[in-house]
Protein backbone atom coordinates (compact mmCIF):
# COMPACT_ATOMS: atom_id res chain seq x y z
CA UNK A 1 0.00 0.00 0.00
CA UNK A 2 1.71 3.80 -1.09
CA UNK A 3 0.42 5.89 2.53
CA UNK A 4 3.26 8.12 2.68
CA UNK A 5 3.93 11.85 1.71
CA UNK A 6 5.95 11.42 -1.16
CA UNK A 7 8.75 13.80 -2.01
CA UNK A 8 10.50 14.06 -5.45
CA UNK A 9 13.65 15.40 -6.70
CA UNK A 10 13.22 19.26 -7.91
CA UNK A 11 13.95 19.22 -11.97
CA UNK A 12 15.90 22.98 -12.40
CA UNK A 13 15.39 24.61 -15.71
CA UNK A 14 17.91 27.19 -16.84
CA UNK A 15 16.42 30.32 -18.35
CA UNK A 16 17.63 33.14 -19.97
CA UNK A 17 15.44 35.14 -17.75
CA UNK A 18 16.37 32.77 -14.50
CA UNK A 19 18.06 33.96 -11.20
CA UNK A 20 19.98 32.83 -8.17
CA UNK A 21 16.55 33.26 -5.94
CA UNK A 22 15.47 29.30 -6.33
CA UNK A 23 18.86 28.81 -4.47
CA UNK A 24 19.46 31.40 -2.54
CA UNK A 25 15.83 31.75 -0.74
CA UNK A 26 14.19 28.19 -1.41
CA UNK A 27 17.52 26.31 -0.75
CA UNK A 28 17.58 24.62 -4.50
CA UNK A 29 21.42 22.43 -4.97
CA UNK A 30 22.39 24.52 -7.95
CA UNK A 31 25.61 26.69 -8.50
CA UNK A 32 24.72 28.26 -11.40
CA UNK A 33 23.10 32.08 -11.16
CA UNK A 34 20.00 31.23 -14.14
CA UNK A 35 17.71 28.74 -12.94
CA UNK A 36 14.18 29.96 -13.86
CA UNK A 37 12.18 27.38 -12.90
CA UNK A 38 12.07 24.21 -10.52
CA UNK A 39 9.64 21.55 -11.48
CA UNK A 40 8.92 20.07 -8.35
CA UNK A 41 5.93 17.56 -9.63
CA UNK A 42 5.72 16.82 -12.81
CA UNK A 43 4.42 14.18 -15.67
CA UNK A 44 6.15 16.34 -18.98
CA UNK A 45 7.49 14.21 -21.31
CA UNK A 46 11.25 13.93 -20.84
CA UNK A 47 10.95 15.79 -17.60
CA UNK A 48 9.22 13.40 -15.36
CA UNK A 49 9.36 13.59 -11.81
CA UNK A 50 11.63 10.43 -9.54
CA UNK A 51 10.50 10.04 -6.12
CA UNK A 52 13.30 11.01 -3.66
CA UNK A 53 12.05 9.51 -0.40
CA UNK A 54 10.83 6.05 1.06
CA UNK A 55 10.29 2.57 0.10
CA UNK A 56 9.23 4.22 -3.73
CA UNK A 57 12.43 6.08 -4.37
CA UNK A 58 14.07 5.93 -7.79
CA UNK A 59 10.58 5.26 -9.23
CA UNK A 60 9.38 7.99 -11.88
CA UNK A 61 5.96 9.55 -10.88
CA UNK A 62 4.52 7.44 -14.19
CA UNK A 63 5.41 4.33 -12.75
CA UNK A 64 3.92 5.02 -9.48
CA UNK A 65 0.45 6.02 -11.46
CA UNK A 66 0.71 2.63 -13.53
CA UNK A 67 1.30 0.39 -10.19
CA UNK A 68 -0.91 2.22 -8.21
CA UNK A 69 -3.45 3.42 -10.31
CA UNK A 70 -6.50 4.98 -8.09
CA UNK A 71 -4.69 4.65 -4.76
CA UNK A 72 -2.33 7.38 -5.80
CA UNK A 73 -4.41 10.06 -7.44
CA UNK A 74 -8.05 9.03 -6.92
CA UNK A 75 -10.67 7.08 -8.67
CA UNK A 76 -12.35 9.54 -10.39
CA UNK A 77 -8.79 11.76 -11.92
CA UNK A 78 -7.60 7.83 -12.66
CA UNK A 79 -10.81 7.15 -14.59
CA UNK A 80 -10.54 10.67 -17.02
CA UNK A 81 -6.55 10.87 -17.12
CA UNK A 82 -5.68 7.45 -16.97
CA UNK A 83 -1.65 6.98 -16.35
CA UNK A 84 -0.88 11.46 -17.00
CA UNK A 85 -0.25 13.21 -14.01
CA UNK A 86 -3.28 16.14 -14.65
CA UNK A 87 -0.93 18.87 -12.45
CA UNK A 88 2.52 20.51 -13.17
CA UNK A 89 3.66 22.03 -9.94
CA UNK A 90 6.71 25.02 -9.96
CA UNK A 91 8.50 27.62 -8.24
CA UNK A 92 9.90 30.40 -11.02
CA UNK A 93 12.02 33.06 -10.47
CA UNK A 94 11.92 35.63 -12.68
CA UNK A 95 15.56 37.53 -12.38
CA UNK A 96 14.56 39.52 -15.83
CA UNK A 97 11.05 39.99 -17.57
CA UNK A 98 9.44 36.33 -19.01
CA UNK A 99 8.66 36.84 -22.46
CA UNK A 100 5.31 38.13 -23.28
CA UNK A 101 3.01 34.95 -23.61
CA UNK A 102 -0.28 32.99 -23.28
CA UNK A 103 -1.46 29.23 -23.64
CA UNK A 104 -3.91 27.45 -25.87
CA UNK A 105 -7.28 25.91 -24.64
CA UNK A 106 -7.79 21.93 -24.38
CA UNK A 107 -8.93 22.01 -27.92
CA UNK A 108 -6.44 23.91 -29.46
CA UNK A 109 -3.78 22.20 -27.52
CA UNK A 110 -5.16 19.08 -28.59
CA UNK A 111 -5.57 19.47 -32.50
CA UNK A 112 -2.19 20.98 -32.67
CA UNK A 113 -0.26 19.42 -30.04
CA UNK A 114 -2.11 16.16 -28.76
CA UNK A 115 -1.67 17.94 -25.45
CA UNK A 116 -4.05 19.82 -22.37
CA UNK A 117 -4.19 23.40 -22.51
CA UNK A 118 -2.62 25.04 -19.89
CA UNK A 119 -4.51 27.02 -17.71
CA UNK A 120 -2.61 28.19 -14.28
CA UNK A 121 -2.56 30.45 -11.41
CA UNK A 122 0.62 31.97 -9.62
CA UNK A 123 0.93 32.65 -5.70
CA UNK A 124 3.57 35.31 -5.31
CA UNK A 125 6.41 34.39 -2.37
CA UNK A 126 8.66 37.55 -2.65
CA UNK A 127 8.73 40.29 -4.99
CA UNK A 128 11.29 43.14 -5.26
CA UNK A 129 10.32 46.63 -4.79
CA UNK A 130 8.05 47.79 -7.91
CA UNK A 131 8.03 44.22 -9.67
CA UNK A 132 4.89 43.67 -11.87
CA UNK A 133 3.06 41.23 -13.77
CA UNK A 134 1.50 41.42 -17.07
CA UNK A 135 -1.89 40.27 -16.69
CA UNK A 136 -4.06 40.77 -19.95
CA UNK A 137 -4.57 43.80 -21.84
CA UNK A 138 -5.68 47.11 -20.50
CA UNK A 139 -8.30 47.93 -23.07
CA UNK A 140 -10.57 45.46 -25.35
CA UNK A 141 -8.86 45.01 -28.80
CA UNK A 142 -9.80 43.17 -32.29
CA UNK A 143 -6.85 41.05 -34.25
CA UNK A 144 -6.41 43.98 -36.87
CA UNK A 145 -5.45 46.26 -33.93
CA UNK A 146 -3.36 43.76 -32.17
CA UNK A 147 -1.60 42.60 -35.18
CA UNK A 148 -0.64 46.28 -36.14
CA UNK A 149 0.58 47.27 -32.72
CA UNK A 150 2.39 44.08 -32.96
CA UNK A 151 4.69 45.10 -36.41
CA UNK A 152 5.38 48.39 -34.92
CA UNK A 153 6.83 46.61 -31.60
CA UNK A 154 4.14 48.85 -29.73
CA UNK A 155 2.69 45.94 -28.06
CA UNK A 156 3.86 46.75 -24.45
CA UNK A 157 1.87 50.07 -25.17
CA UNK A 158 -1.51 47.16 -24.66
CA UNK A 159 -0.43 45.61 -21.74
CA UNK A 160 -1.85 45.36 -18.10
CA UNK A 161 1.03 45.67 -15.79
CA UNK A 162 -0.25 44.83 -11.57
CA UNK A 163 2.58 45.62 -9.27
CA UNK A 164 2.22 42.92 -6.88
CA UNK A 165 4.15 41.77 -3.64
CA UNK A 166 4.19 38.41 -1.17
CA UNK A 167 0.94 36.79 -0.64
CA UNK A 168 -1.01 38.27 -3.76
CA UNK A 169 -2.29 35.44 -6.19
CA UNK A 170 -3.45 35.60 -10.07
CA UNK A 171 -5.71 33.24 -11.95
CA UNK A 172 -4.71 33.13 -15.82
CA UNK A 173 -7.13 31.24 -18.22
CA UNK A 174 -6.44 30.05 -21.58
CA UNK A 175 -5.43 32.60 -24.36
CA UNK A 176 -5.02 35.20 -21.85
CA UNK A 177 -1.48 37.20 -22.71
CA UNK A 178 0.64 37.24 -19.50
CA UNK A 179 4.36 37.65 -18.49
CA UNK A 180 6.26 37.56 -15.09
CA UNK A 181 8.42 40.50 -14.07
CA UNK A 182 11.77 40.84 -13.05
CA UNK A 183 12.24 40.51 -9.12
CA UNK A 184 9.27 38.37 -8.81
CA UNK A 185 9.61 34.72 -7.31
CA UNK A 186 5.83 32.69 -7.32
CA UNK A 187 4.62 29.35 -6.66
CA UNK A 188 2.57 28.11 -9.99
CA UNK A 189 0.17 25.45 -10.36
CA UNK A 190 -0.96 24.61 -13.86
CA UNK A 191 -1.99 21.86 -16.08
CA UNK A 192 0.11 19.16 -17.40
CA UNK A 193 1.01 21.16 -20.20
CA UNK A 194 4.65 22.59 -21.63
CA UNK A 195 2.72 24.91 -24.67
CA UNK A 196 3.43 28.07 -24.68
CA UNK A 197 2.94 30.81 -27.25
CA UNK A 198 5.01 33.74 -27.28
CA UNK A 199 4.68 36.82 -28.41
CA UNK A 200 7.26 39.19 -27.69
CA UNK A 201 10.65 38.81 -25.99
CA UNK A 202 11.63 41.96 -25.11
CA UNK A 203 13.70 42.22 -28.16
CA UNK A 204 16.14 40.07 -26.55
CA UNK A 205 18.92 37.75 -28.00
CA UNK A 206 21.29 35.92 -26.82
CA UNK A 207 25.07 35.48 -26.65
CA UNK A 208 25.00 35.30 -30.84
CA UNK A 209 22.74 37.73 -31.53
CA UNK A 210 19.74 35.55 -32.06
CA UNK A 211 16.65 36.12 -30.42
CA UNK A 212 13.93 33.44 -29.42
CA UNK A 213 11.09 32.14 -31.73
CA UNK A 214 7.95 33.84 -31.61
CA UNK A 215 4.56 32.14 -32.26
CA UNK A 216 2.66 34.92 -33.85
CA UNK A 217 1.07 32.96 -36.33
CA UNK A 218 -0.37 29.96 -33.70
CA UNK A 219 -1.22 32.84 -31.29
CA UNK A 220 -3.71 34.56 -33.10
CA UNK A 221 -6.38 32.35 -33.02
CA UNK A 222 -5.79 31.32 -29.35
CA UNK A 223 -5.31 34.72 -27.49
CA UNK A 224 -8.31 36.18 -25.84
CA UNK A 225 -8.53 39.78 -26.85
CA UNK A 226 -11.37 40.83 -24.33
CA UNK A 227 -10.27 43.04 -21.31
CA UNK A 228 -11.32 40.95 -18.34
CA UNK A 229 -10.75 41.56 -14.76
CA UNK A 230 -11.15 37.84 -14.04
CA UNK A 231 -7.50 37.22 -12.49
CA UNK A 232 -7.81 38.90 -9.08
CA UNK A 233 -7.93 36.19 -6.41
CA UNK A 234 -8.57 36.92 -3.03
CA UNK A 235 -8.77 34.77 0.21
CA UNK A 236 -8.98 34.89 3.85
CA UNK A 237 -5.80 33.88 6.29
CA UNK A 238 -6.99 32.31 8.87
CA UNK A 239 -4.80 30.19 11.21
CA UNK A 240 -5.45 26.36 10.87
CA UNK A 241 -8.20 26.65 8.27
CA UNK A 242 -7.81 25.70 4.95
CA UNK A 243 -8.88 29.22 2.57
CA UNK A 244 -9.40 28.63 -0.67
CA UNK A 245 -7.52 30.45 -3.11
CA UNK A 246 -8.59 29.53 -6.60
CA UNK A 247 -10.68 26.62 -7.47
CA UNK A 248 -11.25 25.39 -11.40
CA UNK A 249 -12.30 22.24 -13.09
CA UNK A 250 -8.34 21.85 -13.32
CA UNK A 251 -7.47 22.46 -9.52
CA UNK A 252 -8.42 24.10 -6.15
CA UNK A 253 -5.67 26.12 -4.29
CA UNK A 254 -6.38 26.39 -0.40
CA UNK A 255 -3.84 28.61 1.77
CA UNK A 256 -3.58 26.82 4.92
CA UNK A 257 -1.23 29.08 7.47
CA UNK A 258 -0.05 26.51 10.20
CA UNK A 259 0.54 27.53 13.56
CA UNK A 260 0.62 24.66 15.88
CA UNK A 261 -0.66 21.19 15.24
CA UNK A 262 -3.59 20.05 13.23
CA UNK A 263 -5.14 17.67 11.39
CA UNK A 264 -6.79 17.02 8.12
CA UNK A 265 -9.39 14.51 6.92
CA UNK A 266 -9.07 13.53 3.44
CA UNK A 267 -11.79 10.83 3.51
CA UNK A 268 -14.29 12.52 1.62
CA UNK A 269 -12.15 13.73 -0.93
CA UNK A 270 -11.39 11.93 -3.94
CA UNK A 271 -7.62 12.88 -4.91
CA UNK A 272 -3.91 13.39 -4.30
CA UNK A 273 -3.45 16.56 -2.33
CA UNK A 274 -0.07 18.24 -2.78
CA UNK A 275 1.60 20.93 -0.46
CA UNK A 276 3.81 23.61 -1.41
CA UNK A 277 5.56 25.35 1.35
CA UNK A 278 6.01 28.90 0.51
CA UNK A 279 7.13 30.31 3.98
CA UNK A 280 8.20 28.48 7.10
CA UNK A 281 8.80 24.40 8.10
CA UNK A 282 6.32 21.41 8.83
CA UNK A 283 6.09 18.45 9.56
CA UNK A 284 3.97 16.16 7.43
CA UNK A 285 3.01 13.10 9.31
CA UNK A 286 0.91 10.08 7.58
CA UNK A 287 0.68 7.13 9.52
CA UNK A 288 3.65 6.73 11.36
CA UNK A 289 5.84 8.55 8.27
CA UNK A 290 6.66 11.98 8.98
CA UNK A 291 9.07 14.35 6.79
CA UNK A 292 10.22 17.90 7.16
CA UNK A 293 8.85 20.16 4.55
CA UNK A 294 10.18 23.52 4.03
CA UNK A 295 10.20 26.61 2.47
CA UNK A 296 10.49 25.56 -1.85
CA UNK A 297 9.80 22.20 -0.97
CA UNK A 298 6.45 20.14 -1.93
CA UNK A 299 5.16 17.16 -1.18
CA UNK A 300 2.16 15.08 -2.25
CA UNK A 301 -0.21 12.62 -0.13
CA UNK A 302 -1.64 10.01 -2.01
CA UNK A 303 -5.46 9.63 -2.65
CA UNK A 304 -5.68 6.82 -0.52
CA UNK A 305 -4.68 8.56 2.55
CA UNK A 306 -7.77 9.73 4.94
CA UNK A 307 -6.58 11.50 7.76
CA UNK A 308 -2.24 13.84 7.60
CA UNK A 309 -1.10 15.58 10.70
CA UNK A 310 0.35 18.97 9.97
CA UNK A 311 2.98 20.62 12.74
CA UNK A 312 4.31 23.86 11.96
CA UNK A 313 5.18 27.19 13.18
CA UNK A 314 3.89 30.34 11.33
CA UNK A 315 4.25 28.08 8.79
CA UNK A 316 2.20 28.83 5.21
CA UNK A 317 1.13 26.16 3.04
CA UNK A 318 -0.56 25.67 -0.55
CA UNK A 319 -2.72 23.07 -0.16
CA UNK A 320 -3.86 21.65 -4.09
CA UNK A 321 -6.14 18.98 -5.21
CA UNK A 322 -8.91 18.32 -7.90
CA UNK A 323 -12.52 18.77 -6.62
């Protein structure tokens, strides 16, 4: 029987735009000074999580689904995904301005890509002094407007920019344009998707002059030109009580600040829960397995599990599962 929180081993993407702030505040084993991203649970093809903990280590996170099955992520996620991890879970630090972006919807994704679509939401952890996001645009637009903006490298001029700090979160649907911004670090939980369209890079190149691939043509018919102020998230922060953040067909996103000991019954609730510690240690006790889980760290508690003990102090967790 798998009944214990399962840790896996962080996969660090180097980024042009990547930092030193995934080592130097959540602790990641990397010397180098542009890691943008740490997958810390993932199904991607060719990056797929290995557990790093227990009587499972060494296995992939596949494997685990395929021996498993139900037990690990639930009956009804095992019934509609079958042996795909639905969730990619990250930390990104954004040391210079992401490119200018947005993701396709399950349809698109599919015809094009035989992938999900990727919709997402990002919990911010630190952000420097005046660091934004792009969320959306800041007026409603048509293609022909967009597109013309777009040749005369205008587009910023169209942009939503939030300035944001620790503790605010943003939901981003499908074809909505979006970018992080330099100084920002952010927990994000999306689907199990690796499409991304971009749009503009900042005019940016690298060491030989070349600058990345844009997707103008494959964006157009994806990005949602309406200005919608659907991305705001807010949510209560009350000790010992799970708040929820964000909640979609794709995930729900409780903040659960720790302070103390508690518990949590899972009975009822038909899926994997994963935790993302974005400030503080706990200690994540399932049966008579316990492990230390702090600040950049996740872990996830199989399906099967009904009832995890949670010790922390000031702690703040992400609590994430599938309704």
């Amino acid at each position: 029987m798998l009944n214990y929180p399962i840790k896996f081993k962080p996969i660090l993407q180097e980024k042009i735009w990547g930092g030193n702030k995934l080592r130097d505040h959540l602790n990641k084993d990397t010397i180098t000074d542009n890691v943008g991203e740490s997958w810390e649970i993932s199904g991607v093809k060719d990056n797929i999580s290995i557990v790093d903990n227990g009587s499972e280590a060494g296995k992939n996170l596949l494997e685990l689904i395929s021996e498993y099955k139900s037990e690990l992520v639930g009956e009804k996620i095992y019934q509609q995904f079958g042996e795909d991890f639905p969730l990619l879970i990250k930390f990104i630090d954004a040391k210079s301005d992401l490119s200018v972006q947005l993701h396709p919807n399950d349809k698109l994704a599919k015809q094009r890509h035989n992938s999900f679509g990727k919709t997402e939401m990002w919990y911010v952890m630190q952000a420097d002094k005046g660091s934004k996001l792009n969320i959306g645009f800041k007026k409603e637009l048509d293609k022909t407007e967009y597109l013309e903006y777009l040749e005369k490298n205008k587009i910023t001029e169209l942009l939503n920019f939030e300035e944001v700090k620790k503790g605010d979160s943003v939901f981003i649907n499908t074809g909505k344009v979006h970018a992080i911004g330099s100084g920002v670090l952010l927990a994000e939980i999306q689907q199990t998707s690796d499409i991304t369209y971009r749009i503009y890079d900042w005019d940016r190149v690298d060491s030989e002059g070349k600058g990345r691939d844009l997707h103008t043509a494959l964006a157009i018919d994806a990005i949602d030109f309406e200005k919608k102020d659907d991305y705001k998230l807010t949510y209560r922060k009350e000790e010992n009580v799970s708040s929820e953040i964000a909640s979609c067909e794709y995930f729900t996103t409780n903040f659960l600040p720790v302070q103390g000991k508690i518990e949590k019954d899972y009975s009822q609730l038909d899926s994997f829960v994963i935790f993302m510690c974005v400030d503080g240690v706990s200690r994540i006790s399932l049966k008579d397995h316990t492990e230390i889980l702090q600040k950049g760290e996740s872990i996830l508690i199989p399906a099967i599990a009904d009832e995890v003990e949670i010790e922390g102090d000031k702690t703040e967790l992400l609590e994430i599962y599938i309704k």
